[in-house]
Protein backbone atom coordinates (compact mmCIF):
# COMPACT_ATOMS: atom_id res chain seq x y z
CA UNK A 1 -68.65 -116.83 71.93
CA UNK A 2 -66.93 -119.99 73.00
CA UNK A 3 -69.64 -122.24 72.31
CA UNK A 4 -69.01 -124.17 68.97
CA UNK A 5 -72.63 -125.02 68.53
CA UNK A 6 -75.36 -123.71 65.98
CA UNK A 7 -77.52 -121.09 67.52
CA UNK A 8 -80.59 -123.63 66.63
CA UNK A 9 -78.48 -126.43 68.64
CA UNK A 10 -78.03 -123.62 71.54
CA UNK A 11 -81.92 -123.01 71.66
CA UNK A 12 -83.55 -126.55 70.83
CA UNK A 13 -81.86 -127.22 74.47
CA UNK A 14 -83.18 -125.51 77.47
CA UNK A 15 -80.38 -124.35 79.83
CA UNK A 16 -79.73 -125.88 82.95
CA UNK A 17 -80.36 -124.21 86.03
CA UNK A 18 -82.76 -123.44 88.96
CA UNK A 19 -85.91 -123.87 86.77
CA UNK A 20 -85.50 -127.01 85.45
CA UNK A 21 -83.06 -128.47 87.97
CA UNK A 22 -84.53 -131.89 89.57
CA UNK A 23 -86.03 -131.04 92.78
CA UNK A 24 -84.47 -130.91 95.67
CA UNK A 25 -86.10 -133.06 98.11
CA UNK A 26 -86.34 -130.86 101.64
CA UNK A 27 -86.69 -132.61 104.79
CA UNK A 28 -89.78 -132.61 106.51
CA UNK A 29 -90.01 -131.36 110.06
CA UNK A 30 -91.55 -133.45 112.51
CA UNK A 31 -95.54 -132.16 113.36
CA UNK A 32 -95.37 -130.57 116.80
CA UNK A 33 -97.03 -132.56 119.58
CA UNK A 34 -101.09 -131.62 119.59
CA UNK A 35 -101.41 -128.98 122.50
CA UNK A 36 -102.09 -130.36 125.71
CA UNK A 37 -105.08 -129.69 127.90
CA UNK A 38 -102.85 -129.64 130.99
CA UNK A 39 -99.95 -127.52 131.25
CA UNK A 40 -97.83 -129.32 133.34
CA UNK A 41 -94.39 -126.56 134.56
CA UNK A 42 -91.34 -127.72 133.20
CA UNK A 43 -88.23 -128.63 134.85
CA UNK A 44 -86.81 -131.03 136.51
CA UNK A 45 -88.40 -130.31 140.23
CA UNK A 46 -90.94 -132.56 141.43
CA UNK A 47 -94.60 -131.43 140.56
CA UNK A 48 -97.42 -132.86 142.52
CA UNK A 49 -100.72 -132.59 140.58
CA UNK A 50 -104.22 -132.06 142.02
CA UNK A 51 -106.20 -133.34 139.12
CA UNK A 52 -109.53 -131.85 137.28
CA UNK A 53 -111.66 -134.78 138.92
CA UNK A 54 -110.19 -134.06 142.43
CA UNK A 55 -111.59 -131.53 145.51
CA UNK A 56 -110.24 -131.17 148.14
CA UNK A 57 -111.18 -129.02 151.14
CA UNK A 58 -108.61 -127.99 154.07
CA UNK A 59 -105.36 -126.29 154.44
CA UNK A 60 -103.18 -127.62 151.88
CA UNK A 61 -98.99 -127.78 152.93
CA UNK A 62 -96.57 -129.27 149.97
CA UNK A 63 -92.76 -129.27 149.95
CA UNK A 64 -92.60 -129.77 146.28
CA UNK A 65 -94.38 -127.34 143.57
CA UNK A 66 -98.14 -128.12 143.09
CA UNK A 67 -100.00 -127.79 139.75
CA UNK A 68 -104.02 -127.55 140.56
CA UNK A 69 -106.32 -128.72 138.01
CA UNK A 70 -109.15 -129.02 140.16
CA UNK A 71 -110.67 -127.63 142.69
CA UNK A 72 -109.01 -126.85 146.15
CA UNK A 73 -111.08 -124.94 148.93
CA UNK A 74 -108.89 -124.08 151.77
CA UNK A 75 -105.16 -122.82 152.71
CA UNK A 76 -102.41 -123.42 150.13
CA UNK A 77 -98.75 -122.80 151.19
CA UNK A 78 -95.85 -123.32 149.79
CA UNK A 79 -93.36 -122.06 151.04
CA UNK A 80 -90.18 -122.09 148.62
CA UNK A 81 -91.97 -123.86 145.79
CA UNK A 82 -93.89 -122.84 143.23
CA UNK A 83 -97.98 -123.06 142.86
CA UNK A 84 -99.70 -123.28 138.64
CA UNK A 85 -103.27 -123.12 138.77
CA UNK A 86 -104.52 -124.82 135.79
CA UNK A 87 -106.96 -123.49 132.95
CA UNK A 88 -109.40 -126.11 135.23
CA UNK A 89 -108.08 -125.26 138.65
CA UNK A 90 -110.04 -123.41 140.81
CA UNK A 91 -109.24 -122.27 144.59
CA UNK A 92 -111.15 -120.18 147.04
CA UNK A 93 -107.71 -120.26 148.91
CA UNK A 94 -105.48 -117.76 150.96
CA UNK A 95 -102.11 -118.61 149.03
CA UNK A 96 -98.73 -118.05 150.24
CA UNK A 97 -95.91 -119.79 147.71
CA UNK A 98 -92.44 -118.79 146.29
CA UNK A 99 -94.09 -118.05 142.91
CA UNK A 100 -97.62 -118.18 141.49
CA UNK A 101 -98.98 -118.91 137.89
CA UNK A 102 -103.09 -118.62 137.05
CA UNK A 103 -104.00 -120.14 134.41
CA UNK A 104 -107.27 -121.27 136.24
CA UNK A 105 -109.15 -119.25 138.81
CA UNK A 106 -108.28 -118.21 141.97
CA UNK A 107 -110.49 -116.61 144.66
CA UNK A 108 -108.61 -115.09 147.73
CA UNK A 109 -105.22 -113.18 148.58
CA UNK A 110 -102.19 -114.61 147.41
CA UNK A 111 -98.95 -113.98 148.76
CA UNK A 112 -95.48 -114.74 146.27
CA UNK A 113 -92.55 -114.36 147.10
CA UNK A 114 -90.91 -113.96 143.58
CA UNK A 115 -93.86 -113.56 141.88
CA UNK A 116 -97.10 -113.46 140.09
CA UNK A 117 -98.40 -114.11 136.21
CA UNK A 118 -101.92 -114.19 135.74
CA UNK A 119 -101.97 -115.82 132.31
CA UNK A 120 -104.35 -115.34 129.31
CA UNK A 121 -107.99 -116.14 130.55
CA UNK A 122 -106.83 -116.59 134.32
CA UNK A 123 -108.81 -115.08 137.12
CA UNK A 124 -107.58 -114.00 140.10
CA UNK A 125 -109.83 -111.83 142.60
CA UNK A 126 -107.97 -110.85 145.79
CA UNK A 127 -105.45 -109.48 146.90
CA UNK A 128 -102.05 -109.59 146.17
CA UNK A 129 -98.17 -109.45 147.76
CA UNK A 130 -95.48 -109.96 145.59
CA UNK A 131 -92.28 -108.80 144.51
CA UNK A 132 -93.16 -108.80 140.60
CA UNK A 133 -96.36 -109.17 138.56
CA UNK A 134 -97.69 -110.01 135.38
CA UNK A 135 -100.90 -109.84 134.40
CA UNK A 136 -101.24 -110.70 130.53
CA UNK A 137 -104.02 -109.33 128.19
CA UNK A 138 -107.17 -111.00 128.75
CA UNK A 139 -106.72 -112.16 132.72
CA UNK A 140 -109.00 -110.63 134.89
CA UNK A 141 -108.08 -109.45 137.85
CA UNK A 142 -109.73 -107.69 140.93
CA UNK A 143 -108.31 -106.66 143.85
CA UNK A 144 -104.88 -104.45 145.85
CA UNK A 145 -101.70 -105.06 144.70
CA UNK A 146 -98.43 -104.65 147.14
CA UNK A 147 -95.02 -104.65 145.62
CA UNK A 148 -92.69 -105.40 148.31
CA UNK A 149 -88.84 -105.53 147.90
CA UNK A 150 -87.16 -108.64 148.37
CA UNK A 151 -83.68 -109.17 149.62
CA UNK A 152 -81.68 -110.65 147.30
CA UNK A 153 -78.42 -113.38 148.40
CA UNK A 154 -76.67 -112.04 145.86
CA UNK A 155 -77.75 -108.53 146.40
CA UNK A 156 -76.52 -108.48 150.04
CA UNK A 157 -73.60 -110.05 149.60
CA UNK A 158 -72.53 -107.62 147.68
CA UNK A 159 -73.51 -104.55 149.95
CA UNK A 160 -71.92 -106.11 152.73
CA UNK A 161 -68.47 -106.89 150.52
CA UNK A 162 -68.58 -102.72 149.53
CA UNK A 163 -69.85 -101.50 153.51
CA UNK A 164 -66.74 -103.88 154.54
CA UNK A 165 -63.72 -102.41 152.46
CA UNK A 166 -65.48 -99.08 152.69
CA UNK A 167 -65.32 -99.37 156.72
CA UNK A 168 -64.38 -95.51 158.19
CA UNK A 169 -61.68 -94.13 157.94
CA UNK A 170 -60.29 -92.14 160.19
């Protein structure tokens, strides 16, 4: 209606828009990283690393959290740290740690504090005292399982904070 043009003028020209529009270049996100064969925990703690070419045999003690790619035969404890087991890793260990990841095998009773994930084609067989579990599909596991209750900082700060304005009245 407002256009002046011929209708052959309006035709001969292909509108502009979407379909004929230059491309818009889009950027390109980077590639992700190739996955790793060692699954090293994240975080800013202090790892120590038992490596797929190392065995060791004894009672194991670490103050910092371990990640086992080889082969450890023997105690492991760690007390308030946490222990990975590697898709290499294997123990034939009585464990006791803060918190406990199988990725690897693991034959023996484990004992976690927090708790225990047996990861996708992990093994554990033994048995096991925690305070939460997960066992994803495809780990294998054989053994008892005891959920015990932890106590909480936080949880018994709180109970003491209601017991003490709650005191009896008279």
């Amino acid at each position: 209606m407002w256009d002046k043009r011929k209708p052959e003028e309006q035709t001969a020209r292909p509108p502009l828009g979407p379909s004929n529009a230059a491309p818009v270049p889009r950027p390109v996100a980077p590639a992700a990283p190739p996955p790793a064969t060692t699954v090293v925990p994240e975080g800013p703690r202090n790892v120590a690393v038992i490596g797929p070419g190392m065995m060791i045999k004894g009672e194991v003690q670490s103050q910092e959290d371990l990640y086992i790619d080889g082969e450890v035969d023997g105690a492991l404890e760690l007390k308030e740290h946490c222990l990975t087991v590697g898709p290499n890793g294997k123990t034939h260990s009585t464990i006791r740690a803060r918190e406990v990841v199988v990725l690897g095998s693991v034959q023996g009773n484990v004992e976690a504090r927090d708790k225990i994930a047996i990861r996708k084609n992990g093994r554990l067989v033994g048995d096991i005292k925690t305070a939460g579990i997960i066992i994803d599909d495809g780990a294998y596991f054989k053994g008892s399982i005891d959920i015990v209750k932890t106590d909480k900082p936080a949880v018994q700060k709180k109970e003491q904070a209601m017991s003490a304005g709650a005191g009896p009245k008279a």
